[in-house]
PDB file of N, CA and C in Angstrom:
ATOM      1  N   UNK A   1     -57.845  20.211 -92.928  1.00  0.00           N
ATOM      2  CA  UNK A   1     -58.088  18.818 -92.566  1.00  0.00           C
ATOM      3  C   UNK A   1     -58.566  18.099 -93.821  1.00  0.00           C
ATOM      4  N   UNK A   2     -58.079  16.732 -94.547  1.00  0.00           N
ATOM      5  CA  UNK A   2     -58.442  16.113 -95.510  1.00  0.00           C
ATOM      6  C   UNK A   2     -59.372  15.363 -95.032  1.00  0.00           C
ATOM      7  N   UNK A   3     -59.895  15.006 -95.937  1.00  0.00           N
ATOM      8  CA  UNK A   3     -61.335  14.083 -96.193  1.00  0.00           C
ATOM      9  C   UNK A   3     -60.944  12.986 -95.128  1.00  0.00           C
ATOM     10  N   UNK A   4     -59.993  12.209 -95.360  1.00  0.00           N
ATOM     11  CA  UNK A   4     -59.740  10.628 -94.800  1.00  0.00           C
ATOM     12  C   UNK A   4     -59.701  11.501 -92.905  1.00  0.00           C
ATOM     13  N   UNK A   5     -59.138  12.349 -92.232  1.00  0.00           N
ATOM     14  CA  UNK A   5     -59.137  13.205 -90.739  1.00  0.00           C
ATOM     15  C   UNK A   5     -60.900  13.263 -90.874  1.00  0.00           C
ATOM     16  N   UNK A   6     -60.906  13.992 -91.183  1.00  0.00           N
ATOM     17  CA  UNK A   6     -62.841  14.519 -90.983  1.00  0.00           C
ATOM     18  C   UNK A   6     -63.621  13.089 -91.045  1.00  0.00           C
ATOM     19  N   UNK A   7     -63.625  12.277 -91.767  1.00  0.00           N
ATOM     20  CA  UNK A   7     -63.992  11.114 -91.654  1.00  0.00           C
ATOM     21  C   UNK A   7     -64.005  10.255 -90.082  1.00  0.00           C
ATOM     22  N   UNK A   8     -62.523  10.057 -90.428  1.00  0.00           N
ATOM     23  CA  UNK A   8     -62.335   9.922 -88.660  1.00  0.00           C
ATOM     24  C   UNK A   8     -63.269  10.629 -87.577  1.00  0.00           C
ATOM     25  N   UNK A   9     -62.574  11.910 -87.948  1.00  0.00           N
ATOM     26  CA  UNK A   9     -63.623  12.549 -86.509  1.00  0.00           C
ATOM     27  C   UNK A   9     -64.602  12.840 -86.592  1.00  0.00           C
ATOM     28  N   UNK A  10     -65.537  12.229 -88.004  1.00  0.00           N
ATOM     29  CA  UNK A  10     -67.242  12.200 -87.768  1.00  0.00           C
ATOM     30  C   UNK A  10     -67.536  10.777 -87.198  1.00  0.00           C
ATOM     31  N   UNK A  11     -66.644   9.957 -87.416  1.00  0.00           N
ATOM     32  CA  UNK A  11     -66.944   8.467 -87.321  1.00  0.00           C
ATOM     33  C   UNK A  11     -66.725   8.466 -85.536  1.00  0.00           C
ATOM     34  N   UNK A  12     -65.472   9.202 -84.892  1.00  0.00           N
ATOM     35  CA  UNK A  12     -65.715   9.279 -83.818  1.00  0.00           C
ATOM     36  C   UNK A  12     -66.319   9.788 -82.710  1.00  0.00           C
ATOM     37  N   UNK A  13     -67.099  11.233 -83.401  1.00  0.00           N
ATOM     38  CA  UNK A  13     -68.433  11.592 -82.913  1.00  0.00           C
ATOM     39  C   UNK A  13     -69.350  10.746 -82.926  1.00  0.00           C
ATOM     40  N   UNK A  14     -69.599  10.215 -84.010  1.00  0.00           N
ATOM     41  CA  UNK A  14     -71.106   9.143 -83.980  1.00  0.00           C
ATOM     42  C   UNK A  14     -71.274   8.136 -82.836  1.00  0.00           C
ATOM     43  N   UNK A  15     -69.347   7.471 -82.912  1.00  0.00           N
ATOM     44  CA  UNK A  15     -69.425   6.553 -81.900  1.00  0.00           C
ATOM     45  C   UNK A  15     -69.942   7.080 -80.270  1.00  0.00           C
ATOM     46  N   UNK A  16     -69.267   8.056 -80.416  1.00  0.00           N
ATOM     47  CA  UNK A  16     -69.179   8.913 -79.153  1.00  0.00           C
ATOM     48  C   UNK A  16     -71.198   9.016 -78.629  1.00  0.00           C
ATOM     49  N   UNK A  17     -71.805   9.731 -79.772  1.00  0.00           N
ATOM     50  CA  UNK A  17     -72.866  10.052 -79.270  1.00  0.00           C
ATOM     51  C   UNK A  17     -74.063   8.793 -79.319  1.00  0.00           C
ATOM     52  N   UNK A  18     -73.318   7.548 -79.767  1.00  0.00           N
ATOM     53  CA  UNK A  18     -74.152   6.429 -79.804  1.00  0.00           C
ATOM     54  C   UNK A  18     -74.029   5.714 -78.196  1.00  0.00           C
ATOM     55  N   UNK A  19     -72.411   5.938 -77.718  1.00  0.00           N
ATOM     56  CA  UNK A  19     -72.452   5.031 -76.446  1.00  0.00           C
ATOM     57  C   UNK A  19     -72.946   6.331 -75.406  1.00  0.00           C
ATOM     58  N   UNK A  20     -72.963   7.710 -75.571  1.00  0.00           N
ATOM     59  CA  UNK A  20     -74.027   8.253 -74.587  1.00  0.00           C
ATOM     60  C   UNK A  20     -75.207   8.281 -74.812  1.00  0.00           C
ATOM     61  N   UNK A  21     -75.462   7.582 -75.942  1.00  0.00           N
ATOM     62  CA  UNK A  21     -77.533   7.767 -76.120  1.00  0.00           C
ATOM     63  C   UNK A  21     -77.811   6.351 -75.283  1.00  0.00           C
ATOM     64  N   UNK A  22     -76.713   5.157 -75.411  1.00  0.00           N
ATOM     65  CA  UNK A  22     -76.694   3.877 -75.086  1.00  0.00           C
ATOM     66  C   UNK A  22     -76.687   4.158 -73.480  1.00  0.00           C
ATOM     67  N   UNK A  23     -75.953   4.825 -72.712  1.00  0.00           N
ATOM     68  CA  UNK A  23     -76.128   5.149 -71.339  1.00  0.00           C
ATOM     69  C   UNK A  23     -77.465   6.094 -70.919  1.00  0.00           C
ATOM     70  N   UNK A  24     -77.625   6.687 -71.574  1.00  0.00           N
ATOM     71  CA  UNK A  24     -78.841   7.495 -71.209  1.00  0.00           C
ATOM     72  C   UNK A  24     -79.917   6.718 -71.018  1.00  0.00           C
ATOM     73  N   UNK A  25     -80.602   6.040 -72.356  1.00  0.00           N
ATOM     74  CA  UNK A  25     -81.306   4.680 -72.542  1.00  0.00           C
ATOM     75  C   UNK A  25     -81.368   3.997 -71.459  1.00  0.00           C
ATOM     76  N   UNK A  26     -80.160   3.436 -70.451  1.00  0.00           N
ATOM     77  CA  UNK A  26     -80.024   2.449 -69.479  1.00  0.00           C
ATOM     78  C   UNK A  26     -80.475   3.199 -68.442  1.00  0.00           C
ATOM     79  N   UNK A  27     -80.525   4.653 -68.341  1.00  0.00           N
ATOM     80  CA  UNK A  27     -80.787   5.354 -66.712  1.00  0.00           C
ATOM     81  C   UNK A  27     -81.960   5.431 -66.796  1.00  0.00           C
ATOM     82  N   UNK A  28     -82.618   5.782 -67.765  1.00  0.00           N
ATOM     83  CA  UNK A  28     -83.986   5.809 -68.354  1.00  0.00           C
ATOM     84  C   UNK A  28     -85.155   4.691 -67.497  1.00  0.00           C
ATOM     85  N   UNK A  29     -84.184   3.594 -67.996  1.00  0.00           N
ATOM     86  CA  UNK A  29     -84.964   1.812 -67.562  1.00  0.00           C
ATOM     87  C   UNK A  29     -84.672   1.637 -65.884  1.00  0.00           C
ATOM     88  N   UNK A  30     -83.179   2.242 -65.715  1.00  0.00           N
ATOM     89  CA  UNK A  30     -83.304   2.009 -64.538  1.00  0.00           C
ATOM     90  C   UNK A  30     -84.094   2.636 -63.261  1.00  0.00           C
ATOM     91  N   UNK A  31     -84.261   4.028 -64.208  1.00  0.00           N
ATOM     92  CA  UNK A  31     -85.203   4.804 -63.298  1.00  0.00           C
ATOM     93  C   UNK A  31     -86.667   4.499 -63.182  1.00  0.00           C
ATOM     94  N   UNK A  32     -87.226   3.759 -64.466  1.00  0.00           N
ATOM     95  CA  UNK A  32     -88.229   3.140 -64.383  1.00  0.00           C
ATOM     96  C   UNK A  32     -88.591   1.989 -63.645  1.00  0.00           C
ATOM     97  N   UNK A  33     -88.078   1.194 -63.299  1.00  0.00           N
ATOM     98  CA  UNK A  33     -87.659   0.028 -62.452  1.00  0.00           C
ATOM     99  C   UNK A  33     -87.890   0.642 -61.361  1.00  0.00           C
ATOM    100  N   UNK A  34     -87.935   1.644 -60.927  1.00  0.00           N
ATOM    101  CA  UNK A  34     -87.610   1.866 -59.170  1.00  0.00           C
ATOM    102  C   UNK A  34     -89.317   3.055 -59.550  1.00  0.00           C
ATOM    103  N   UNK A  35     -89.949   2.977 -59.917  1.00  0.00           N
ATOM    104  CA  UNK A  35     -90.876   3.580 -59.711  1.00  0.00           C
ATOM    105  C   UNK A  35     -92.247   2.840 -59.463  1.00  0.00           C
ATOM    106  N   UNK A  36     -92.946   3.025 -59.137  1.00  0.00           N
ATOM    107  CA  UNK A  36     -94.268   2.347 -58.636  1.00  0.00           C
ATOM    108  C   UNK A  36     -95.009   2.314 -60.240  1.00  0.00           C
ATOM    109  N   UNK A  37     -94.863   1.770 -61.123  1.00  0.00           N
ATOM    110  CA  UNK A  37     -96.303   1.986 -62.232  1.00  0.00           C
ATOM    111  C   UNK A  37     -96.849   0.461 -62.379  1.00  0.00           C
ATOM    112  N   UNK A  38     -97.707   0.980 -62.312  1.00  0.00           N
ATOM    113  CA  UNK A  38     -98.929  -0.307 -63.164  1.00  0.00           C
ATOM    114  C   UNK A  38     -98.389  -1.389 -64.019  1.00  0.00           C
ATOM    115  N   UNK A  39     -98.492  -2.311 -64.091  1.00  0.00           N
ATOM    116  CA  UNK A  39     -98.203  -3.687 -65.253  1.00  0.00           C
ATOM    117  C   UNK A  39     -98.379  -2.617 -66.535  1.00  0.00           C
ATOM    118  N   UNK A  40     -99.799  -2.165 -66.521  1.00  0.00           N
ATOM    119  CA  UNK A  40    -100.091  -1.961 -68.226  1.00  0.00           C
ATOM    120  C   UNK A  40     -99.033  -0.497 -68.895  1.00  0.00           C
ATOM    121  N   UNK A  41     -99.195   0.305 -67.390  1.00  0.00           N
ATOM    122  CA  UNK A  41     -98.344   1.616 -67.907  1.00  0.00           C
ATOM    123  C   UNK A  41     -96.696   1.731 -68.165  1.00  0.00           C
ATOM    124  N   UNK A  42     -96.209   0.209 -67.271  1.00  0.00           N
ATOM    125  CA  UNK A  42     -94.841   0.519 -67.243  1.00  0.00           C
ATOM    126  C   UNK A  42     -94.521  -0.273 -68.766  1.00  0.00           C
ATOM    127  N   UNK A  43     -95.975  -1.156 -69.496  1.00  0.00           N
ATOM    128  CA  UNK A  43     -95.142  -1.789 -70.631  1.00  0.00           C
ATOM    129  C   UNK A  43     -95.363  -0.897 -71.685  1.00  0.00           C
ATOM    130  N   UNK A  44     -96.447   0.015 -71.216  1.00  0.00           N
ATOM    131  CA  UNK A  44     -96.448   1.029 -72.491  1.00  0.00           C
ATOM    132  C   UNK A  44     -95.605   2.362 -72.579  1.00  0.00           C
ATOM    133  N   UNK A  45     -94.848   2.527 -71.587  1.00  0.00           N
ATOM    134  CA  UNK A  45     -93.659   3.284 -71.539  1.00  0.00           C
ATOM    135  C   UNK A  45     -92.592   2.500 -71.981  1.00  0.00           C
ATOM    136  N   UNK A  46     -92.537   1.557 -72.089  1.00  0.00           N
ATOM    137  CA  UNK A  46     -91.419   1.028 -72.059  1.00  0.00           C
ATOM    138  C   UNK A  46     -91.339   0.654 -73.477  1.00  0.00           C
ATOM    139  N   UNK A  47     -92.607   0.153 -74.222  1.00  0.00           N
ATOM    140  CA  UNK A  47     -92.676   0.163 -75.773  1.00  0.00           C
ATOM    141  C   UNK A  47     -92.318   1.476 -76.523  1.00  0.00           C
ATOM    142  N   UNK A  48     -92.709   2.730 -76.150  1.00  0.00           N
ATOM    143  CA  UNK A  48     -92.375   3.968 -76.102  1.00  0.00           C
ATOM    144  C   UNK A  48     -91.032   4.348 -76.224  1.00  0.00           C
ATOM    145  N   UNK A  49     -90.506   3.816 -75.197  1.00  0.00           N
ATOM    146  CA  UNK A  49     -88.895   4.091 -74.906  1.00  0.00           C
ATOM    147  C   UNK A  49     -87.836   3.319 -75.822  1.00  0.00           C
ATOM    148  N   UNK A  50     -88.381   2.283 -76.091  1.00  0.00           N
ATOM    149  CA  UNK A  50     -87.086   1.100 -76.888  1.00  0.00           C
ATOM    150  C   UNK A  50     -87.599   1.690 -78.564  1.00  0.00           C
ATOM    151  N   UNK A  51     -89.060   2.164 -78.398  1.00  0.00           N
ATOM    152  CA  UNK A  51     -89.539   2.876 -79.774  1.00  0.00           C
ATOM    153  C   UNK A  51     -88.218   4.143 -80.289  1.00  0.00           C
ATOM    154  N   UNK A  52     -88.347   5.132 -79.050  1.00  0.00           N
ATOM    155  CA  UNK A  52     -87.653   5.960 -79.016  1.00  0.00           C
ATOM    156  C   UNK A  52     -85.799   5.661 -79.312  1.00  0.00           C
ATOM    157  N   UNK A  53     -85.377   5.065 -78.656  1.00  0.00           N
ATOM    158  CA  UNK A  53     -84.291   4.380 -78.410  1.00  0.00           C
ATOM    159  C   UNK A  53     -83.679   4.143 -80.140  1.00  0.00           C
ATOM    160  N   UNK A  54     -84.748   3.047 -80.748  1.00  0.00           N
ATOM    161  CA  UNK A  54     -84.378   2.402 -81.821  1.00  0.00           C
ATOM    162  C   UNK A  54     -84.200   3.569 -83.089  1.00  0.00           C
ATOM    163  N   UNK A  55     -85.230   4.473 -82.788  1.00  0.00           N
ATOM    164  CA  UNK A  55     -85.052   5.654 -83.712  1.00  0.00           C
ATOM    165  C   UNK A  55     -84.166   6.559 -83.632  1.00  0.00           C
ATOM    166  N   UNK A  56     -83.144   6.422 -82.693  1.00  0.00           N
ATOM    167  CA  UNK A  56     -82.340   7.563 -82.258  1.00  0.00           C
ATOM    168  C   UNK A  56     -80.863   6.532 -82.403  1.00  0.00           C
ATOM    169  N   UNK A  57     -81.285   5.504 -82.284  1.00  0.00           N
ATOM    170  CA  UNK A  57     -79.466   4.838 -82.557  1.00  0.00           C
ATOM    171  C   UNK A  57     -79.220   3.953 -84.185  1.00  0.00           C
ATOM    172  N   UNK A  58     -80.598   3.283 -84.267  1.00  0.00           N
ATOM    173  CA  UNK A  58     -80.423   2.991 -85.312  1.00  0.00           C
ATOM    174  C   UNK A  58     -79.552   3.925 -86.913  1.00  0.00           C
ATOM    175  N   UNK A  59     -79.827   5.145 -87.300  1.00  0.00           N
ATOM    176  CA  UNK A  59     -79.286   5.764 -88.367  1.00  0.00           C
ATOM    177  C   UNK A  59     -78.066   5.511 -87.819  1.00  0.00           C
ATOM    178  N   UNK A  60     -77.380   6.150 -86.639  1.00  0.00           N
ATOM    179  CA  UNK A  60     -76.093   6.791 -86.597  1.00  0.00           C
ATOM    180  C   UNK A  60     -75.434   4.983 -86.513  1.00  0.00           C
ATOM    181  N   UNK A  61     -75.773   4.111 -85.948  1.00  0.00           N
ATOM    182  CA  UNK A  61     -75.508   2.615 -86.140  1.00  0.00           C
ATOM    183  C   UNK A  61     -75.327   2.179 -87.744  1.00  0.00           C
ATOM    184  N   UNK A  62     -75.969   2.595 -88.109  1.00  0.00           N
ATOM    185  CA  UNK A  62     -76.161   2.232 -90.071  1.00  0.00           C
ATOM    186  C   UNK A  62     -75.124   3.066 -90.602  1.00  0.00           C
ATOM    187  N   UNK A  63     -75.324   4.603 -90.284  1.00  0.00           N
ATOM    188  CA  UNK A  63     -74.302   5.246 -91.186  1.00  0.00           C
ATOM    189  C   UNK A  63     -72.926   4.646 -90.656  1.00  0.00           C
ATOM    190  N   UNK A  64     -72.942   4.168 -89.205  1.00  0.00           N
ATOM    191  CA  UNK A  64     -70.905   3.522 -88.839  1.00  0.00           C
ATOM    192  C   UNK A  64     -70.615   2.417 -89.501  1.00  0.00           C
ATOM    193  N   UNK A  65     -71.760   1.537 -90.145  1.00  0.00           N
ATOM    194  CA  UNK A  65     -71.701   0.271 -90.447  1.00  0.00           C
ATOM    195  C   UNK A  65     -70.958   0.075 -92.358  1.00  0.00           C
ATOM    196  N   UNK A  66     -71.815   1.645 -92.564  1.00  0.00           N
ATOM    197  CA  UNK A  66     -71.347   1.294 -93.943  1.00  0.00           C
ATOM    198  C   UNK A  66     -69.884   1.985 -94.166  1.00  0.00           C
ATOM    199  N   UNK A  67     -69.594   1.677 -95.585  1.00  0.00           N
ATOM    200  CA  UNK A  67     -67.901   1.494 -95.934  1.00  0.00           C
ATOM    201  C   UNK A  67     -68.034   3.285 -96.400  1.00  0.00           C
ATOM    202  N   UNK A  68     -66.963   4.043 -95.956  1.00  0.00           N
ATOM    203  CA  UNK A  68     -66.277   5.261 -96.055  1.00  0.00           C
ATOM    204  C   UNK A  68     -67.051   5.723 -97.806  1.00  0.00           C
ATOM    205  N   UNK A  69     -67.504   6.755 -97.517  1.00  0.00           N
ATOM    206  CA  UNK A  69     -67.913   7.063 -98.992  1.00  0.00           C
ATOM    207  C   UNK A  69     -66.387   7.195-100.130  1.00  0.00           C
ATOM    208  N   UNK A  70     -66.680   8.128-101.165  1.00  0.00           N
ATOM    209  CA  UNK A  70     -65.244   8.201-101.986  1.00  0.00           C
ATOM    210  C   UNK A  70     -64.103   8.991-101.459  1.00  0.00           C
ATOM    211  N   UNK A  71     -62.938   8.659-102.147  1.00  0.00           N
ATOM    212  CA  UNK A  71     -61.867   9.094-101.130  1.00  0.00           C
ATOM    213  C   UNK A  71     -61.521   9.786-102.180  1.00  0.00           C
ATOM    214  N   UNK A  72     -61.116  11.110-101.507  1.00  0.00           N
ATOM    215  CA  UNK A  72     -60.325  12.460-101.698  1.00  0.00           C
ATOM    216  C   UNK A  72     -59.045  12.764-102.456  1.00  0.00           C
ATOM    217  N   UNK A  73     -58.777  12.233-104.282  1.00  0.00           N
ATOM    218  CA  UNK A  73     -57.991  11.822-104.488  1.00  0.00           C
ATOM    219  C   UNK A  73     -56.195  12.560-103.934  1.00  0.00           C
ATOM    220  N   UNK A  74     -56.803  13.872-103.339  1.00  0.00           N
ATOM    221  CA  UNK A  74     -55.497  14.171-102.663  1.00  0.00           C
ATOM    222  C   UNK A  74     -55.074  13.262-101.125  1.00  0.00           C
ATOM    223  N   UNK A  75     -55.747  12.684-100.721  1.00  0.00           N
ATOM    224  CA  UNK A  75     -55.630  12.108 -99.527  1.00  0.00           C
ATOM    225  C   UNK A  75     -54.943  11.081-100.008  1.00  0.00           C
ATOM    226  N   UNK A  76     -54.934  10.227-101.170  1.00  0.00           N
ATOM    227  CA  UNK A  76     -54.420   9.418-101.707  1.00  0.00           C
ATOM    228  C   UNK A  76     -52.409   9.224-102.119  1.00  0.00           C
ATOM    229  N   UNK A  77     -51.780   8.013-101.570  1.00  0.00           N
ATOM    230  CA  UNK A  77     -50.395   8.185-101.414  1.00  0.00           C
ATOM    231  C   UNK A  77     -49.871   8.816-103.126  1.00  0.00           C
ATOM    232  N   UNK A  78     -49.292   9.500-103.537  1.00  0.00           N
ATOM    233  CA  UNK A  78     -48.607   9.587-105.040  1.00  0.00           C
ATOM    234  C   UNK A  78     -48.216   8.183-105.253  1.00  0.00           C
ATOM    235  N   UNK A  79     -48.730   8.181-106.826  1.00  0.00           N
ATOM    236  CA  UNK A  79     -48.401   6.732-107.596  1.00  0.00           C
ATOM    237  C   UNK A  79     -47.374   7.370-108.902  1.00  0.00           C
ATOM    238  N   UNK A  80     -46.485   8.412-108.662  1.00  0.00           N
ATOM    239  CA  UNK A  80     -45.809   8.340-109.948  1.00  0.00           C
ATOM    240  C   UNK A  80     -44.669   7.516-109.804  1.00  0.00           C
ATOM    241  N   UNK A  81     -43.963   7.153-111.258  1.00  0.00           N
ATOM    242  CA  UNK A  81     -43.114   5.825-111.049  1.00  0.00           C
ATOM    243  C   UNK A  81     -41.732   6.498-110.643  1.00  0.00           C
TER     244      UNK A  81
END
């Protein structure tokens, strides 16, 4: 598998494990919502959780954002004339 394939399919793991951390996150809130807690406890879980949240999506969000590191000059089309 060349550089430019593996790329791909790290880029589509990341995506992959960003929109199930993104669903998990939501069952999380929703399960909180349906529970009986306190004003003060449900906001300090909940600071907790978006704490948690932000630390767990943010990198893999940053590393999709930036541009493909260097490319593999065999992956590259032939330029002889």
């Amino acid at each position: 598998m060349g550089q430019a394939e593996q790329r791909a399919v790290a880029r589509r793991v990341q995506q992959e494990l960003v929109t199930e951390l993104e669903a998990l996150y939501r069952r999380v809130f929703d399960r909180m919502s349906q529970e009986n807690l306190g004003e003060g406890a449900m906001g300090r879980l909940t600071q907790l959780i978006l704490r948690s949240r932000d630390g767990a999506l943010s990198p893999l969000q940053e590393a999709m954002e930036r541009p493909p590191g260097p490319r593999d000059p065999k992956d590259e089309p032939s330029r002889t004339p």
